[in-house]
N, C-alpha and C. Protein backbone atom coordinates (compact mmCIF):
# COMPACT_ATOMS: atom_id res chain seq x y z
N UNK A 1 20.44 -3.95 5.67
CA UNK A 1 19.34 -4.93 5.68
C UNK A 1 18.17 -4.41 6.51
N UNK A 2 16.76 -4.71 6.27
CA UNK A 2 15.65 -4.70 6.57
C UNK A 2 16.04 -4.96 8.07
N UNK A 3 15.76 -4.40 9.59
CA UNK A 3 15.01 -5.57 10.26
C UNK A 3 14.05 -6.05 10.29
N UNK A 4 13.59 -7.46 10.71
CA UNK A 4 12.17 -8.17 11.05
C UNK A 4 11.58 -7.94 11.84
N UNK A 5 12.10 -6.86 13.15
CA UNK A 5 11.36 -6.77 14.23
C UNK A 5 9.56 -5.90 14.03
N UNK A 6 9.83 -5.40 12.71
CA UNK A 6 8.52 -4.70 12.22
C UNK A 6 7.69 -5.42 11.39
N UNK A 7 8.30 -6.50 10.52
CA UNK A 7 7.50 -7.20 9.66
C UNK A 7 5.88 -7.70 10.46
N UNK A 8 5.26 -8.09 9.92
CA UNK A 8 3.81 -8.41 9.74
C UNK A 8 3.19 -9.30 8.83
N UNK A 9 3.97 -9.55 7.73
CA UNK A 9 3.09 -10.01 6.72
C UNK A 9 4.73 -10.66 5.38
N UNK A 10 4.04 -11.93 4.84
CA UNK A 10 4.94 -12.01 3.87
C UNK A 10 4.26 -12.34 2.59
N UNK A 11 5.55 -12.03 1.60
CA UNK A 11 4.86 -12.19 0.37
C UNK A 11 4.87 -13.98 0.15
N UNK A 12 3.43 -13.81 -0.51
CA UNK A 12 3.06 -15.25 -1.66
C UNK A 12 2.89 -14.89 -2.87
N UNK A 13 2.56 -13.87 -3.59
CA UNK A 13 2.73 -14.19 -4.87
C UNK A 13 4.00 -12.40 -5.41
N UNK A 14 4.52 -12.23 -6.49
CA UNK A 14 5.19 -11.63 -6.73
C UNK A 14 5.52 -11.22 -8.26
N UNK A 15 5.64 -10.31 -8.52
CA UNK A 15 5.90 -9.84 -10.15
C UNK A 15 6.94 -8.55 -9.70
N UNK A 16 7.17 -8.28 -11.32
CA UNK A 16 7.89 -7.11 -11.16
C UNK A 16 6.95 -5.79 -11.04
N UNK A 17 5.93 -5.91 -11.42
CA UNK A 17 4.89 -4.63 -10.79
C UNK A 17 4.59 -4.48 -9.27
N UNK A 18 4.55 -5.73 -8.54
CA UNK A 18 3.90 -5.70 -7.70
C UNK A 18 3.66 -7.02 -6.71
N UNK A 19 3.23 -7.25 -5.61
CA UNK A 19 3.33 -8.42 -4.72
C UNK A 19 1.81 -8.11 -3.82
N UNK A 20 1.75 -9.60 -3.72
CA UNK A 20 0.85 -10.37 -2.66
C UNK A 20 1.15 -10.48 -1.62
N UNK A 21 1.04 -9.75 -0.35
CA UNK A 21 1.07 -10.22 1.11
C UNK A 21 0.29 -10.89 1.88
N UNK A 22 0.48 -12.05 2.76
CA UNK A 22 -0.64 -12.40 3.37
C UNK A 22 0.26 -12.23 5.17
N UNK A 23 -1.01 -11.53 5.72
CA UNK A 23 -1.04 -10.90 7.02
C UNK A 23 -0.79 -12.44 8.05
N UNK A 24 0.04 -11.98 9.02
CA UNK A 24 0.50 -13.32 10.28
C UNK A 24 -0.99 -13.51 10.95
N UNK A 25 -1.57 -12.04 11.42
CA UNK A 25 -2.10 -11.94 11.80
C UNK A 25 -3.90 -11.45 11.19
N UNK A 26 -5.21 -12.44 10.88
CA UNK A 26 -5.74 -11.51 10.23
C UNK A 26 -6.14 -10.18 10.17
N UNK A 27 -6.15 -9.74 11.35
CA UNK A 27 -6.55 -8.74 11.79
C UNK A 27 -5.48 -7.29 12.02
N UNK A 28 -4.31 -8.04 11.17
CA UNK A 28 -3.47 -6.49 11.20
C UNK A 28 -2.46 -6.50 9.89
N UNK A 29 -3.19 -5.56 9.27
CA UNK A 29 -2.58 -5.03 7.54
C UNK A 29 -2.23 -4.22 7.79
N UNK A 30 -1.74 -3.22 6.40
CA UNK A 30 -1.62 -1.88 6.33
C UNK A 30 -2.75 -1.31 6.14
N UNK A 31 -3.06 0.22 6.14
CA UNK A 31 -4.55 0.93 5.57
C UNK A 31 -3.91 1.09 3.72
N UNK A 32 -5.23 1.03 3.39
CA UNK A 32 -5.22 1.30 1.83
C UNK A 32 -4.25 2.82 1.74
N UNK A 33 -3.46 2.78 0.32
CA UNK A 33 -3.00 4.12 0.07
C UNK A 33 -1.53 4.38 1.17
N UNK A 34 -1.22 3.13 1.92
CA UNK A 34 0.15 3.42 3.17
C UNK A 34 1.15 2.65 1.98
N UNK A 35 2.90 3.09 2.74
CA UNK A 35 3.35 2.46 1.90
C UNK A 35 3.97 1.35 3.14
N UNK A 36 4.84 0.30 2.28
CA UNK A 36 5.25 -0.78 2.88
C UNK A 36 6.50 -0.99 2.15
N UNK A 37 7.38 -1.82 2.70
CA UNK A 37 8.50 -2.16 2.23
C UNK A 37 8.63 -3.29 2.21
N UNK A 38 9.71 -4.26 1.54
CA UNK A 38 9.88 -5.91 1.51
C UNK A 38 11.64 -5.64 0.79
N UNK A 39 12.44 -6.39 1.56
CA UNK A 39 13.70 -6.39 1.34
C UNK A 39 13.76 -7.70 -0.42
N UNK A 40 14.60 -7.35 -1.24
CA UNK A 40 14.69 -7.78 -2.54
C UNK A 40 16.28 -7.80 -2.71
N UNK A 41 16.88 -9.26 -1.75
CA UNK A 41 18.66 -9.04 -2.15
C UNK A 41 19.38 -7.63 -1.55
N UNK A 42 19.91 -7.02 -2.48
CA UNK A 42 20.31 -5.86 -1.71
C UNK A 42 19.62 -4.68 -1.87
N UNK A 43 18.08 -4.77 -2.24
CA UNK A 43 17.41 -3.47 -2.50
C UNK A 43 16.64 -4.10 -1.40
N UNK A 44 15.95 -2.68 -1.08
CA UNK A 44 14.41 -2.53 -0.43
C UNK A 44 13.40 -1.79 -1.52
N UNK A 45 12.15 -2.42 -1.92
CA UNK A 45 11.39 -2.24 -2.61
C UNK A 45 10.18 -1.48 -1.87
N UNK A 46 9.69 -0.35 -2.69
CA UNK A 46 8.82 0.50 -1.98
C UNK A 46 7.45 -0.10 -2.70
N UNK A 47 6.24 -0.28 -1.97
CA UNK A 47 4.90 -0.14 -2.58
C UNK A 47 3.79 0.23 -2.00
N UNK A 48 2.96 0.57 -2.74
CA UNK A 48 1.64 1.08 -2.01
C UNK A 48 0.71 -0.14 -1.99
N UNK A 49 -0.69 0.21 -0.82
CA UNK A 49 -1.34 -1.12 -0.54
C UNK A 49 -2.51 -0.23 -1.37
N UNK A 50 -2.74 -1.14 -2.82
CA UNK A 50 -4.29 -1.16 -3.33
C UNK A 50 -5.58 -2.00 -3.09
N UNK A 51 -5.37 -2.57 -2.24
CA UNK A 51 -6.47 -3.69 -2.00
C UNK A 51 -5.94 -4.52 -1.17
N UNK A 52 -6.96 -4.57 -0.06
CA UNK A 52 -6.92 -5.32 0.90
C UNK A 52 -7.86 -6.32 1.06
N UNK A 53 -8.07 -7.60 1.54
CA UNK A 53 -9.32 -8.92 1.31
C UNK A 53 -9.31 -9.79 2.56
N UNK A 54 -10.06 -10.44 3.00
CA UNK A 54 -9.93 -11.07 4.17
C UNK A 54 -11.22 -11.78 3.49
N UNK A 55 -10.60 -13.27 3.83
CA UNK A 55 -11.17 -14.21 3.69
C UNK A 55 -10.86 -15.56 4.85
N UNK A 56 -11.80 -16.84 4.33
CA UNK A 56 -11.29 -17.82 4.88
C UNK A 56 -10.71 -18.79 4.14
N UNK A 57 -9.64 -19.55 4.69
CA UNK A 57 -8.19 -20.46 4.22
C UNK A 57 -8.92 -21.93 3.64
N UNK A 58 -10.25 -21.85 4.49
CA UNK A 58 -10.92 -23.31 4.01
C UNK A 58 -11.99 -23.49 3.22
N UNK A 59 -12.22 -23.46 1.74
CA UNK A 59 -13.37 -23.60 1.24
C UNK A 59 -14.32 -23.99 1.81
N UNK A 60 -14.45 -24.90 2.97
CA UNK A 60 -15.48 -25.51 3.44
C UNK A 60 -15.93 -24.67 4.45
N UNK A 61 -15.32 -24.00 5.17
CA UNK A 61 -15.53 -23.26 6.78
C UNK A 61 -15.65 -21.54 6.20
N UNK A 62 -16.89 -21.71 5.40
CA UNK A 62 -17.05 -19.95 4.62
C UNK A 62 -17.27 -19.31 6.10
N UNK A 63 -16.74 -17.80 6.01
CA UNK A 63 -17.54 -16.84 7.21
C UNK A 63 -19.14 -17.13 7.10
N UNK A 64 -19.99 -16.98 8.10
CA UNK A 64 -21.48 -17.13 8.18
C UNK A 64 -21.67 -15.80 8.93
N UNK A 65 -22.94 -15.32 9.06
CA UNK A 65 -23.72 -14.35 9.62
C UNK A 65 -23.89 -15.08 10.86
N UNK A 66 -23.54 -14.90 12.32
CA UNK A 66 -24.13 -15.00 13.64
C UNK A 66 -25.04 -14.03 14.04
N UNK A 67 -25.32 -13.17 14.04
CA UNK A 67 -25.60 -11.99 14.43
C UNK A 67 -25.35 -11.75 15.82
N UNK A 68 -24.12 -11.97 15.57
CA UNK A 68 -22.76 -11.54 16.94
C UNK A 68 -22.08 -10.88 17.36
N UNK A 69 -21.41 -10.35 18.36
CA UNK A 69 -20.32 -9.47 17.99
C UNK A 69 -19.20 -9.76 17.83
N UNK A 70 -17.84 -9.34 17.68
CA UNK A 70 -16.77 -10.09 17.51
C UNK A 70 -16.30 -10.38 19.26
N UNK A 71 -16.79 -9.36 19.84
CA UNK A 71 -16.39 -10.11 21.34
C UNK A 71 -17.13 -11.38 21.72
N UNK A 72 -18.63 -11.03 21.21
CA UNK A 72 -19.53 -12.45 21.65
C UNK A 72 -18.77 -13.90 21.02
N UNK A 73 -18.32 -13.52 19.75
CA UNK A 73 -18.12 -14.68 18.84
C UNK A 73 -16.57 -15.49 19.68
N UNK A 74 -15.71 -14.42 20.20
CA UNK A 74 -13.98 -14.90 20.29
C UNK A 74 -14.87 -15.52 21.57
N UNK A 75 -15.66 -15.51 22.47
CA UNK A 75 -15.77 -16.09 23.49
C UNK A 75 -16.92 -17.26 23.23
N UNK A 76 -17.83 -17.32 22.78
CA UNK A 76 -18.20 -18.58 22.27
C UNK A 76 -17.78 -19.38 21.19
N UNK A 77 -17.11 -18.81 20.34
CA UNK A 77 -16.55 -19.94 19.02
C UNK A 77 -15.63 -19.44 18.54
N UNK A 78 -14.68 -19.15 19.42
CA UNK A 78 -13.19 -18.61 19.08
C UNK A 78 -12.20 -19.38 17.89
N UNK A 79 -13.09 -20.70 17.31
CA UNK A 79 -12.39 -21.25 16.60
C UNK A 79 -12.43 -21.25 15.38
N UNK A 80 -13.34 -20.22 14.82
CA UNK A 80 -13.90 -19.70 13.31
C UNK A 80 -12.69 -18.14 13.18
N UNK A 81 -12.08 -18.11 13.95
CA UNK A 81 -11.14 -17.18 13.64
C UNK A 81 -9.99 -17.64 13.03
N UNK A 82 -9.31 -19.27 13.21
CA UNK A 82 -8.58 -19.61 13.48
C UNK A 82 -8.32 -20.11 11.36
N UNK A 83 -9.61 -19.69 10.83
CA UNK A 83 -9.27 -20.01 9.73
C UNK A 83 -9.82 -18.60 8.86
N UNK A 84 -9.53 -17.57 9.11
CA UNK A 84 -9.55 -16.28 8.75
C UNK A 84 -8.19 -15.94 8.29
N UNK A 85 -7.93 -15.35 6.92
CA UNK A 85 -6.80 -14.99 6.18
C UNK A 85 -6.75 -13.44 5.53
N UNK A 86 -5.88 -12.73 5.74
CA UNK A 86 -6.13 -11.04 5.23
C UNK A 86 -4.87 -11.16 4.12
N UNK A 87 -5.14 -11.02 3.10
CA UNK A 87 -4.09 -10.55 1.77
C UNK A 87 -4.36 -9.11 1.64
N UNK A 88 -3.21 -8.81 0.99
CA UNK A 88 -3.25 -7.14 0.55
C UNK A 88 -2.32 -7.30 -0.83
N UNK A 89 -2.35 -6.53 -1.52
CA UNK A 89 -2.11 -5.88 -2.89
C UNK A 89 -1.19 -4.88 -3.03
N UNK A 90 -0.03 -4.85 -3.63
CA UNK A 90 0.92 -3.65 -3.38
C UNK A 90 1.32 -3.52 -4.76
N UNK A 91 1.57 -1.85 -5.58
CA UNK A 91 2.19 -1.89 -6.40
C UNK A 91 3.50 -1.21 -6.02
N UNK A 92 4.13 -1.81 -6.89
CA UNK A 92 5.76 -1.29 -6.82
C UNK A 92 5.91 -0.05 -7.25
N UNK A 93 6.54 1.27 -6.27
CA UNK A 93 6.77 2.46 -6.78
C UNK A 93 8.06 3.07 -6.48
N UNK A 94 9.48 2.33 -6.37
CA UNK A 94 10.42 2.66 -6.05
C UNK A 94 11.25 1.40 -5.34
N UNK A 95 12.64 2.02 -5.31
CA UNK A 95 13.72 1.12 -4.57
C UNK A 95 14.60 1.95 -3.84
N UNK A 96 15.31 1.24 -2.60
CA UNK A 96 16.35 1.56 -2.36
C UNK A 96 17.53 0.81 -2.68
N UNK A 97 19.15 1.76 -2.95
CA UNK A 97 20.38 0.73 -3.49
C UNK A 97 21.20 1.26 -2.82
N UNK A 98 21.88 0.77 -2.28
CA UNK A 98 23.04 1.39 -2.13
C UNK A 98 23.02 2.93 -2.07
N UNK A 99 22.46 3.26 -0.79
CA UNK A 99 21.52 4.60 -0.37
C UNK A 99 20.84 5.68 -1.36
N UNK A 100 20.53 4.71 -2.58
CA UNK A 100 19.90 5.84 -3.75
C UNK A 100 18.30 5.38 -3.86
N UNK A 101 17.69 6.40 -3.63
CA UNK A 101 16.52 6.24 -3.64
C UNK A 101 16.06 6.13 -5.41
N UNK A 102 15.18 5.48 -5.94
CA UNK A 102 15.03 5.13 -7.33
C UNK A 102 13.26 5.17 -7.56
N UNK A 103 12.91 5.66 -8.48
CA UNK A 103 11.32 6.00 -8.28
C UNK A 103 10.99 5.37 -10.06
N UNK A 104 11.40 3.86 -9.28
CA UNK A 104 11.05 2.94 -10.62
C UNK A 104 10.68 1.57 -10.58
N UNK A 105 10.63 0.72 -10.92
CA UNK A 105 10.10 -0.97 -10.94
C UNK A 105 11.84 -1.50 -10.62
N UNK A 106 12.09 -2.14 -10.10
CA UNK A 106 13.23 -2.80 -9.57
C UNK A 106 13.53 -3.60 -10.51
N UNK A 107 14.57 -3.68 -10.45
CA UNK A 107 15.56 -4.98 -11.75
C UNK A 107 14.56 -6.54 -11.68
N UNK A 108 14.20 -6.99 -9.73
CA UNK A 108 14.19 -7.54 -9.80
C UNK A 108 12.62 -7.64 -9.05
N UNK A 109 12.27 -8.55 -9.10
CA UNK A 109 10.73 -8.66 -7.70
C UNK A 109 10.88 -9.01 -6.60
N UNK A 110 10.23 -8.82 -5.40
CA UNK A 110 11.00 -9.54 -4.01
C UNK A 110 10.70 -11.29 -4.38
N UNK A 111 11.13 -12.42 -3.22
CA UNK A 111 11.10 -13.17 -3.37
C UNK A 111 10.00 -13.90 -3.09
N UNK A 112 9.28 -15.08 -3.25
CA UNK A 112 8.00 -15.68 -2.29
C UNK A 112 8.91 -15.84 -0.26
N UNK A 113 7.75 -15.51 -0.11
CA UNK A 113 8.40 -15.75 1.92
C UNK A 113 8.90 -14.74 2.32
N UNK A 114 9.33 -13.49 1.55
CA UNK A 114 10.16 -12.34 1.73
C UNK A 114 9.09 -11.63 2.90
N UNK A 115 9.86 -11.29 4.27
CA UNK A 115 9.01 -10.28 5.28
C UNK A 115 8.38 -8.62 4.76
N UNK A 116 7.32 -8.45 4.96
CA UNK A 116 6.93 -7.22 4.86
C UNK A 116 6.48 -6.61 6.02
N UNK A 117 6.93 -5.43 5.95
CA UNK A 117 7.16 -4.36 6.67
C UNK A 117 6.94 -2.90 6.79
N UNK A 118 6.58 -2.13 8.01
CA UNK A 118 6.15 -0.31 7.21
C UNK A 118 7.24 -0.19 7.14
N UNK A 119 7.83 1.11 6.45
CA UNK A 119 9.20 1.88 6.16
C UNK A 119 9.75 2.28 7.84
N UNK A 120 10.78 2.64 8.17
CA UNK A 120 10.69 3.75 9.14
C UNK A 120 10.45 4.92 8.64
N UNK A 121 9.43 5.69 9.69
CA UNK A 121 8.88 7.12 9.45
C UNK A 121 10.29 8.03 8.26
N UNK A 122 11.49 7.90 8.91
CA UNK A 122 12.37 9.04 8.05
C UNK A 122 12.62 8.56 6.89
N UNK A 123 12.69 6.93 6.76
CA UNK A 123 12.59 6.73 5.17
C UNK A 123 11.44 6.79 4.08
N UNK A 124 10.16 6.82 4.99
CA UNK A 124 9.36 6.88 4.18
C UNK A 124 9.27 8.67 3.68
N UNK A 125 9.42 9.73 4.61
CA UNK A 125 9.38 10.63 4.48
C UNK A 125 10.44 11.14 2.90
N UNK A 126 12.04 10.15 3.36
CA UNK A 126 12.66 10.92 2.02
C UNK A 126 12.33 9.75 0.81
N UNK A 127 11.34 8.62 1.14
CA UNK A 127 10.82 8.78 -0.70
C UNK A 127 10.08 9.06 -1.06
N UNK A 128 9.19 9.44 -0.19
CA UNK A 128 7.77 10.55 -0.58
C UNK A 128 8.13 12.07 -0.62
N UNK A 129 9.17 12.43 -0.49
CA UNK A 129 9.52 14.04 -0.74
C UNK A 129 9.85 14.41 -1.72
N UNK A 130 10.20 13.38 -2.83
CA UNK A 130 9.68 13.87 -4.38
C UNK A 130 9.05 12.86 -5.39
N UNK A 131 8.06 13.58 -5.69
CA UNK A 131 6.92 13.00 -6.56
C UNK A 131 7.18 12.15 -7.77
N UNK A 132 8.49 11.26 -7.64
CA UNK A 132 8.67 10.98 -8.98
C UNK A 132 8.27 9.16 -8.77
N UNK A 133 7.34 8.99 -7.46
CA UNK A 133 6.62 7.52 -7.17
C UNK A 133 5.27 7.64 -7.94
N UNK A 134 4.92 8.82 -8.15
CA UNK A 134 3.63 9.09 -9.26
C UNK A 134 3.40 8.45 -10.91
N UNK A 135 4.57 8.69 -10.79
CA UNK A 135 5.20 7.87 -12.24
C UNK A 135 4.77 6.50 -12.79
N UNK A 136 5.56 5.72 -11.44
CA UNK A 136 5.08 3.77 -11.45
C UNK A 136 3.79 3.71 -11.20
N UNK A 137 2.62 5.04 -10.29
CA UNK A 137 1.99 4.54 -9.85
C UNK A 137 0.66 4.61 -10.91
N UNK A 138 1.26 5.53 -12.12
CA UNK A 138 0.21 5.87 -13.21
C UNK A 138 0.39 4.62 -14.05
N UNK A 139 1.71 4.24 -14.61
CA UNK A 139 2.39 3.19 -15.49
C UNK A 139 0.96 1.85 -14.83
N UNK A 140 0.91 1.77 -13.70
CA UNK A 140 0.49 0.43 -13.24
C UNK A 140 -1.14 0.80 -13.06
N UNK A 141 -1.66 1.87 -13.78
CA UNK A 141 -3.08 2.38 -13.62
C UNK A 141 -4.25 1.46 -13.69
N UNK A 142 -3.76 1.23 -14.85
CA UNK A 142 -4.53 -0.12 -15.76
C UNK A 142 -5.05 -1.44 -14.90
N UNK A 143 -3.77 -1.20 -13.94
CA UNK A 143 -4.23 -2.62 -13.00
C UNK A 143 -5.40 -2.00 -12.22
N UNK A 144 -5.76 -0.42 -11.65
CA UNK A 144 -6.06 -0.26 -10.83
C UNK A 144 -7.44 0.59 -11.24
N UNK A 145 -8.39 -0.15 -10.62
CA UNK A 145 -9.96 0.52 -11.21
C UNK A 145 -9.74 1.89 -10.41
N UNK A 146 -9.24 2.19 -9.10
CA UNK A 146 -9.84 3.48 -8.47
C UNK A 146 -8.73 4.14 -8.03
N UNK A 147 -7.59 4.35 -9.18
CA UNK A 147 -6.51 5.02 -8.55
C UNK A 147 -6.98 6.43 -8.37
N UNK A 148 -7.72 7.04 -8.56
CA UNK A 148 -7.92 8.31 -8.00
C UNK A 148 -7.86 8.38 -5.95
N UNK A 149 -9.01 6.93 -6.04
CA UNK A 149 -8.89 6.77 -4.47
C UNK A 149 -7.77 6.55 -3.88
N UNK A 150 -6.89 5.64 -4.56
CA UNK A 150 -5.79 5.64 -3.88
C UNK A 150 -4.97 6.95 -4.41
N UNK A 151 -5.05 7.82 -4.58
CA UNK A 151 -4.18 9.05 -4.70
C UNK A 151 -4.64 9.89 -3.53
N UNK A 152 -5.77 9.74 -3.43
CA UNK A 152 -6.62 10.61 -2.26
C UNK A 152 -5.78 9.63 -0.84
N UNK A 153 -5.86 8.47 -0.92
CA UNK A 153 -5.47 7.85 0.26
C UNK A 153 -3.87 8.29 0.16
N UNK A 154 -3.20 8.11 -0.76
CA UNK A 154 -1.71 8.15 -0.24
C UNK A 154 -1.45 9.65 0.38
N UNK A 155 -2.56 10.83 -0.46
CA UNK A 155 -2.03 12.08 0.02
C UNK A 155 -2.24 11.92 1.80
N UNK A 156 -3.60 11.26 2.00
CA UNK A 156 -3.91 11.10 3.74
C UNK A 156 -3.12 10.55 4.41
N UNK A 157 -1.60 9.54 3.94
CA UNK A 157 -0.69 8.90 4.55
C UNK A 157 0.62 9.87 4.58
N UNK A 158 0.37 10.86 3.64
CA UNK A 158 1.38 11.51 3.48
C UNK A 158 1.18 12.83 4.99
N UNK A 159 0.07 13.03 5.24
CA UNK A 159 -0.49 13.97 5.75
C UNK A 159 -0.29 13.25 7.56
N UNK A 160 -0.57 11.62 7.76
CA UNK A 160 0.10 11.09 9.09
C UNK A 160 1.44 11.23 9.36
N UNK A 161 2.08 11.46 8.28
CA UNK A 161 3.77 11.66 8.18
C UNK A 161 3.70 12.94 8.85
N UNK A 162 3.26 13.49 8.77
CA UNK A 162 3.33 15.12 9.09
C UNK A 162 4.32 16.17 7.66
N UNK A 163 3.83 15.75 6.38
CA UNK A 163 4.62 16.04 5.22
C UNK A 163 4.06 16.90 4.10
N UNK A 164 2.27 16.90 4.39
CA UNK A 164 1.75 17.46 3.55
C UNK A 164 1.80 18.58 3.72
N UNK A 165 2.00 19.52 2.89
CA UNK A 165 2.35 20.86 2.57
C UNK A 165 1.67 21.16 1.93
N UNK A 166 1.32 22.95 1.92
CA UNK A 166 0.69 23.58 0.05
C UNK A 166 2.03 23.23 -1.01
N UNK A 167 3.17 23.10 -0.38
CA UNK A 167 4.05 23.24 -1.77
C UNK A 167 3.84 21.62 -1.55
N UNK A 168 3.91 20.82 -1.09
CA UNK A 168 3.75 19.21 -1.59
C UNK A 168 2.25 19.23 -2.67
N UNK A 169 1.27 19.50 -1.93
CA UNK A 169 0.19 19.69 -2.90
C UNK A 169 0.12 20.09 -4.20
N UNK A 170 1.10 21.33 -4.16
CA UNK A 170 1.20 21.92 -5.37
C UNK A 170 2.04 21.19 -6.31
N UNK A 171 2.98 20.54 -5.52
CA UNK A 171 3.56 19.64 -6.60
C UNK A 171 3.21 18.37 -7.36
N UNK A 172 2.32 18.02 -5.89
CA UNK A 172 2.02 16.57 -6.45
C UNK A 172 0.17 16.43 -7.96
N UNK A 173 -0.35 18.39 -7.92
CA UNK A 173 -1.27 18.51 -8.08
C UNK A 173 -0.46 18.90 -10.16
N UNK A 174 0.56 19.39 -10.01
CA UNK A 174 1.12 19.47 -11.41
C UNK A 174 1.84 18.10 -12.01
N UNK A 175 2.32 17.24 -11.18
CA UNK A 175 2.51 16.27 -11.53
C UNK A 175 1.44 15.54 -12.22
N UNK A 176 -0.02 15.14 -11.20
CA UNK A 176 -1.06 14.45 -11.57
C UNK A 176 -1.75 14.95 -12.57
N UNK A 177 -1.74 16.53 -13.10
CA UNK A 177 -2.01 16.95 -13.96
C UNK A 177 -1.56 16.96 -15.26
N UNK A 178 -0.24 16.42 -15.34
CA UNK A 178 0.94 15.83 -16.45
C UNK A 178 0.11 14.43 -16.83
N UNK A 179 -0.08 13.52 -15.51
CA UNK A 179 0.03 12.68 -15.93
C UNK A 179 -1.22 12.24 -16.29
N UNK A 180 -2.27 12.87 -15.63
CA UNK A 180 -3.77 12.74 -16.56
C UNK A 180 -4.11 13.81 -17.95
N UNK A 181 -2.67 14.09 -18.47
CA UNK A 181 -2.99 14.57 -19.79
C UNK A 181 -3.88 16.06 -20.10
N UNK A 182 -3.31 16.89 -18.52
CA UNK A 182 -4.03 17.64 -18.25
C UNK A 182 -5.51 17.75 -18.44
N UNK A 183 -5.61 16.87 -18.38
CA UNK A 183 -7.56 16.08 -18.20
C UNK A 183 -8.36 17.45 -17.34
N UNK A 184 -8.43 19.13 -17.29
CA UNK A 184 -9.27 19.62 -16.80
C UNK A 184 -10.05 19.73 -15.72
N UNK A 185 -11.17 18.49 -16.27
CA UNK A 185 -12.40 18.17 -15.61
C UNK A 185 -11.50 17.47 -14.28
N UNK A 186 -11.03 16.13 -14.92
CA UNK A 186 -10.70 15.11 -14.03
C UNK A 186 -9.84 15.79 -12.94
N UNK A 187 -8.65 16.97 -13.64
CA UNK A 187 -8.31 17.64 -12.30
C UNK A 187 -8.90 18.62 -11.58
N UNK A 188 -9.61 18.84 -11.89
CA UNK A 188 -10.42 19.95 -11.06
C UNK A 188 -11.44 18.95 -9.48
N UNK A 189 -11.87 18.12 -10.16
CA UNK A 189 -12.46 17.01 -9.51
C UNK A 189 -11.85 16.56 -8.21
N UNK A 190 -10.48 16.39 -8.98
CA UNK A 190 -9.51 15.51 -7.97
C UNK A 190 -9.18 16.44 -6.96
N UNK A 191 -9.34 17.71 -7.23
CA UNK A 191 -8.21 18.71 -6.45
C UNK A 191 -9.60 19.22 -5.28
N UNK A 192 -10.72 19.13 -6.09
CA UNK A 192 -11.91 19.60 -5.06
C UNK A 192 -12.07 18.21 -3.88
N UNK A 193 -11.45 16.96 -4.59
CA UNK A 193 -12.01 16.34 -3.20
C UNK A 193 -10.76 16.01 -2.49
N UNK A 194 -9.63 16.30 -3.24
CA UNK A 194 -8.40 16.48 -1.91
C UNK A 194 -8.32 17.65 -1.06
N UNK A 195 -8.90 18.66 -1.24
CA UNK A 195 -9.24 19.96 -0.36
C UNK A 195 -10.20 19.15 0.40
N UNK A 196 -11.12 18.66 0.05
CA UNK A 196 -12.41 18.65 1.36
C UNK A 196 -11.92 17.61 2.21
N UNK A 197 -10.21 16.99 1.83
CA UNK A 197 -10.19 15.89 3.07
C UNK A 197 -8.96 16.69 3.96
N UNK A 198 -8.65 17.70 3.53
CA UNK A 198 -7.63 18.64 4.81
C UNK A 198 -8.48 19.79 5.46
């Protein structure tokens, strides 16, 4: 089982592609392109964060312009925080079962209320050590206007792991090249602006 001592955030809405988290706290998500986990029965479900939003909980109490700072604001009107809400966006790119790592959409979706959580560092490391989360994450493209960005972001999460390699690169650069239909242009593109971020 998951522990809770890491959770942060639980799900409200849920599919088998993918889940809605809303943050305890507004002010602490994951970064775009990290992965996260949410326990599902006896799996742990892997996903990446595509979108992150922060809003307010009360139609009536919209954010306004003070021209403040956030220190000026918590000390004069500390109470416009108090209805501030951060959701994030995750697609599903894997499971764990019964110690088998699976680089697919889960039987099942997590539940509404289910805790979310980062991986620990060594698990995230062995399901990002083979590229076969590229897979769900193309399948679910359609949902996603700027998966290029988030490919650029996950390689930069892969790279806080301390995991990125030329042979990870190289793999994950023939993979993406499979899966954009050896698209040329589009990989040449992709590969020039994942070099200029190492």
């Amino acid at each position: 089982m998951v522990e809770n001592r890491a959770a942060f955030a639980e799900v409200i809405e849920s599919s088998l592609q993918g889940w809605v988290a809303q943050s305890w706290q507004w002010d602490r998500f994951p970064p775009f392109g990290s992965l996260v986990s949410v326990q599902a029965g006896s799996r742990i479900l892997f996903g990446v964060v595509h979108e992150v939003s922060t809003g307010s909980t009360d139609s009536v109490r919209q954010p306004f312009a003070y021209k403040k700072t956030e220190q000026e604001l918590r000390e004069q009107q500390p109470q416009i925080f108090e209805f501030l809400r951060t959701t994030f966006s995750c697609l599903t790119i894997g499971y764990l079962e019964r110690g088998t790592i699976r680089h697919t959409l889960a039987p099942a979706p997590p539940k509404i209320h289910a805790f979310v959580q980062p991986p620990e560092k060594d698990m995230a490391k062995r399901f990002l050590a083979h590229d076969g989360y590229l897979y769900p994450l193309f399948g679910g493209g359609n949902q996603l206007f700027h998966l290029d960005e988030l490919l650029l972001a996950l390689l930069s999460y892969h790279e806080s792991l301390g995991i990125l390699t030329e042979r990870t690169i190289e793999q994950f650069m023939q993979s993406y090249s499979l899966l954009t239909g050896n698209d040329y242009r589009r990989v040449k593109l992709f590969l020039h602006r994942a070099q200029a971020l190492f």
